[in-house]
C-alpha atoms as a PDB file:
ATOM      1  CA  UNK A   1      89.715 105.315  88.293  1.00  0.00           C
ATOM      2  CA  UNK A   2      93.650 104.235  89.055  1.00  0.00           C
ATOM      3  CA  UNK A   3      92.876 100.759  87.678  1.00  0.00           C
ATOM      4  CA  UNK A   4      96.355 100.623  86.343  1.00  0.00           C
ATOM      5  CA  UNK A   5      97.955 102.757  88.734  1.00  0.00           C
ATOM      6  CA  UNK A   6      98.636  99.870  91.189  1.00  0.00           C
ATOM      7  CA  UNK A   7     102.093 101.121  92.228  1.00  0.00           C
ATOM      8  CA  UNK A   8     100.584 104.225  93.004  1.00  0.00           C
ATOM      9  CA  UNK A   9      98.588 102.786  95.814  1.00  0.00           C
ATOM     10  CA  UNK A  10     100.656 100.575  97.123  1.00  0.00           C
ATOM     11  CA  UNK A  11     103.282 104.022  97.588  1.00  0.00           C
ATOM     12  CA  UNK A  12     101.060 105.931  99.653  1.00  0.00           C
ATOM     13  CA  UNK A  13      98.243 103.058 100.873  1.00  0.00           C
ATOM     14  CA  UNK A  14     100.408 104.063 104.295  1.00  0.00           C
ATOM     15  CA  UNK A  15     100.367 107.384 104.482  1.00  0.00           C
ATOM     16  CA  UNK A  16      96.183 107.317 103.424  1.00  0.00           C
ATOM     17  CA  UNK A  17      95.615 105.134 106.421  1.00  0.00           C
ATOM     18  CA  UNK A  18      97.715 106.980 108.742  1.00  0.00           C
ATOM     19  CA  UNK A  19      96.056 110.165 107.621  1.00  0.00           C
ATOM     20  CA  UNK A  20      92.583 108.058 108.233  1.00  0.00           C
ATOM     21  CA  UNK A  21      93.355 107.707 111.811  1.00  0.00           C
ATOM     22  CA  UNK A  22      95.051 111.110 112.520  1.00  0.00           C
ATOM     23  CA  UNK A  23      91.460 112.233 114.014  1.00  0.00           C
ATOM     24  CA  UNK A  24      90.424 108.977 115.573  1.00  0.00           C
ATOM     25  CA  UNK A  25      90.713 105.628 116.322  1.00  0.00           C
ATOM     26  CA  UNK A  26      88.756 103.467 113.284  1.00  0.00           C
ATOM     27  CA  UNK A  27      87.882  99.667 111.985  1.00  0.00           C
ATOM     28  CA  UNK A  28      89.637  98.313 108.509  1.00  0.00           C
ATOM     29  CA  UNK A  29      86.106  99.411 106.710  1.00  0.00           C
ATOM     30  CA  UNK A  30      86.118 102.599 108.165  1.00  0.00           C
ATOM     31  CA  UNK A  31      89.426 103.508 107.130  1.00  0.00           C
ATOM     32  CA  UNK A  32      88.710 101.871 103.461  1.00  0.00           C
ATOM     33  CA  UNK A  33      85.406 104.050 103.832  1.00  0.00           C
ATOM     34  CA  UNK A  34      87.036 107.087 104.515  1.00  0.00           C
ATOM     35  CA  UNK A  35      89.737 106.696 101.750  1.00  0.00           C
ATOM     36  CA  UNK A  36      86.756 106.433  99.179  1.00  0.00           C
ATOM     37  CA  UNK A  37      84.723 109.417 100.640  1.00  0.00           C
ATOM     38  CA  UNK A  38      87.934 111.607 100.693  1.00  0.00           C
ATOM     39  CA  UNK A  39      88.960 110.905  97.299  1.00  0.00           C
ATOM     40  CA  UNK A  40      85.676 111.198  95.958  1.00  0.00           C
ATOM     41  CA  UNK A  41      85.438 107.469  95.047  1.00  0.00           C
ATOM     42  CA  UNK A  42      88.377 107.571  92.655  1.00  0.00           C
ATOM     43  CA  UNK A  43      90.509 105.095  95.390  1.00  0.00           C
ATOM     44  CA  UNK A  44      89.220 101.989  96.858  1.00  0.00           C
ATOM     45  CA  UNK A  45      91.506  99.949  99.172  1.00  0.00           C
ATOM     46  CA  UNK A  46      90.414  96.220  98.886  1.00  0.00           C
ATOM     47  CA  UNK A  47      91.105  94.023 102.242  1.00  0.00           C
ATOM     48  CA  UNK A  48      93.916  92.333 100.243  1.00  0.00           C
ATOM     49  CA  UNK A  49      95.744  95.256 100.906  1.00  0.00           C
ATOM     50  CA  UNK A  50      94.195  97.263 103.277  1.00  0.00           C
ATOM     51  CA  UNK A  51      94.636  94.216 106.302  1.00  0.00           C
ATOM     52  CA  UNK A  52      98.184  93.432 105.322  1.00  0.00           C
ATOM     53  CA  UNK A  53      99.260  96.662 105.778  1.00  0.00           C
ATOM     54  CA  UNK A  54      97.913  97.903 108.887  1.00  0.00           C
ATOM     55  CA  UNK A  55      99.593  94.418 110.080  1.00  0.00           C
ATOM     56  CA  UNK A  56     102.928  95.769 109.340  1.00  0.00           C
ATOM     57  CA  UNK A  57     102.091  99.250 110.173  1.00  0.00           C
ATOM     58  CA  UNK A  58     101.005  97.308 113.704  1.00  0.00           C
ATOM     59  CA  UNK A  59     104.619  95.643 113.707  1.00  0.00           C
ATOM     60  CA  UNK A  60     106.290  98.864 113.199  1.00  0.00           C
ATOM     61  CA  UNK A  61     104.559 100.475 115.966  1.00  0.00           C
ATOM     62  CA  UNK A  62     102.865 103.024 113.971  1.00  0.00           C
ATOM     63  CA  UNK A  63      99.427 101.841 114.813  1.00  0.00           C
ATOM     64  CA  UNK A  64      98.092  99.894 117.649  1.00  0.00           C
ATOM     65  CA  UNK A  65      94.784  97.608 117.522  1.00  0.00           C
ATOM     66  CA  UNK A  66      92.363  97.001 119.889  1.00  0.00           C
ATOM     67  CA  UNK A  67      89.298  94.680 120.031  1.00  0.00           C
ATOM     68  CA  UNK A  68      86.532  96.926 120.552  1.00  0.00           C
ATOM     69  CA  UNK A  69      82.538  96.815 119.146  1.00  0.00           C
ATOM     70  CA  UNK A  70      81.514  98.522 116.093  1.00  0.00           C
ATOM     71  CA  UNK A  71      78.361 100.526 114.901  1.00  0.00           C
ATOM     72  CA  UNK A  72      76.592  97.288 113.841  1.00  0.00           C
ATOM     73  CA  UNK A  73      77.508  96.118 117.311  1.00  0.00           C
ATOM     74  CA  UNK A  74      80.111  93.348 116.052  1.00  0.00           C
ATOM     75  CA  UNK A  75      83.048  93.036 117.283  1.00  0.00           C
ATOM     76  CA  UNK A  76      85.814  94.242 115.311  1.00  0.00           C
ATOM     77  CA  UNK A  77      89.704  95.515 115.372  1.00  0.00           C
ATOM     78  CA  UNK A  78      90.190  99.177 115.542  1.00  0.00           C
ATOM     79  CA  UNK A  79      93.379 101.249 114.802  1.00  0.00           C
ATOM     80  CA  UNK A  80      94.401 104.069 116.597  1.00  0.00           C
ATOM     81  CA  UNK A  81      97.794 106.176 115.721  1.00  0.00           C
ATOM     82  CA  UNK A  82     100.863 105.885 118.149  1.00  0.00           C
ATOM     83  CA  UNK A  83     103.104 108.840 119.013  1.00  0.00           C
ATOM     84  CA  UNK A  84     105.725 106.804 116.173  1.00  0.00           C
ATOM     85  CA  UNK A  85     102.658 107.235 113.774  1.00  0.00           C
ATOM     86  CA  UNK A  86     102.127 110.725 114.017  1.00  0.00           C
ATOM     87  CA  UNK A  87     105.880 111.550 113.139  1.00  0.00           C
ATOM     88  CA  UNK A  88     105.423 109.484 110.293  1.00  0.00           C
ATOM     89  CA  UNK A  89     102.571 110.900 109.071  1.00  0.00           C
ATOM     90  CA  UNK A  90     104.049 114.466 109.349  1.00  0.00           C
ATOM     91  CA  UNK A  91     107.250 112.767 107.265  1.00  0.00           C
ATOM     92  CA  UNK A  92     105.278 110.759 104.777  1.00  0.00           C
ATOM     93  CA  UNK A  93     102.965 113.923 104.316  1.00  0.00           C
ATOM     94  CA  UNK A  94     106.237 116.251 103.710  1.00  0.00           C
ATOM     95  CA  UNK A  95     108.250 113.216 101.130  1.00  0.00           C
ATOM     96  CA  UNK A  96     104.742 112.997  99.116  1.00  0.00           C
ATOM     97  CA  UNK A  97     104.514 116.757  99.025  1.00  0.00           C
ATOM     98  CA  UNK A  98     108.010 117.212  97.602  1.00  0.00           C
ATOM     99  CA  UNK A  99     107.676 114.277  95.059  1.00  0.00           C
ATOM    100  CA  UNK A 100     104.350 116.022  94.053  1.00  0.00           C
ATOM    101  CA  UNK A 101     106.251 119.161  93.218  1.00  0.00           C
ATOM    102  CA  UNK A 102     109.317 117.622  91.347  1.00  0.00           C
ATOM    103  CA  UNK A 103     106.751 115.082  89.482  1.00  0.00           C
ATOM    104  CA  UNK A 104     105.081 118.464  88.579  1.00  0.00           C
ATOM    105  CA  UNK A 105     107.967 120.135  88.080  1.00  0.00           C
ATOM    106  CA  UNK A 106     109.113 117.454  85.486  1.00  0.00           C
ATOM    107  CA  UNK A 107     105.710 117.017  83.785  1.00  0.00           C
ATOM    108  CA  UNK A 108     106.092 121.146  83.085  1.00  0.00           C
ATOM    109  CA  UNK A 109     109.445 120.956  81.750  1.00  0.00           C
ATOM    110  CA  UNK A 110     110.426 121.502  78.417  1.00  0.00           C
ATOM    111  CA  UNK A 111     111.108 118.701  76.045  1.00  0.00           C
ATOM    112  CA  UNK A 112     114.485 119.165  76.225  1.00  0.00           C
ATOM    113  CA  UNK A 113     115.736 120.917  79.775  1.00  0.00           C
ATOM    114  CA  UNK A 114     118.945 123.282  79.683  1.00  0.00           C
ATOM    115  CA  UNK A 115     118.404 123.506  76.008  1.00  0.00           C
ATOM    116  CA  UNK A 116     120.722 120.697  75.311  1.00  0.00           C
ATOM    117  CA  UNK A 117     120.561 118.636  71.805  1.00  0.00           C
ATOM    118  CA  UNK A 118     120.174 114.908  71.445  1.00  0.00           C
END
């Protein structure tokens, strides 16, 4: 599902990964992992985009990594949210709620809104 809704992805990749590491600290696959689990499969984050943007997320200062060892005892990078992530997770969740409602809004609206003719 969302094969051609690239864009869409790429808008709110971010805020999914933020929102993947709101409870704890976790490994690129974990957060791909939980992405797929919590949309029910219908999202999949390949590491072509899932690396490159925890790297800038990482230069922003949203997220920090850490070395660490993971449950197949390898070693691997884990993520955990700064104090700078959490505030924008709490923005990013309140812009993508209000662009839900006006996208809703819009796809509600009559053909023609205020009645005007073309």
């Amino acid at each position: 599902m969302f094969q051609d809704d690239r864009g869409l992805l790429q808008g709110t990749l971010e805020l999914l990964i933020l929102r993947a590491l709101s409870w704890q600290e976790a490994h690129g696959y974990g957060i791909a992992r939980w992405i797929e689990l919590a949309t029910d499969d219908a999202l999949r984050v390949e590491e072509g985009s899932l690396y490159p943007a925890l790297h800038r997320m990482a230069a922003k200062g949203w997220v920090e990594p850490d070395w660490g060892v993971s449950e197949n005892n390898r070693r691997a990078k884990f993520y955990r949210l700064t104090e700078e992530g959490r505030s924008r997770l709490r923005d990013k969740t309140l812009g993508w709620n209000r662009m839900v409602a006006v996208v809703a809004k819009a796809l509600s609206a009559p053909a023609q809104p205020g009645g005007g003719s073309s």
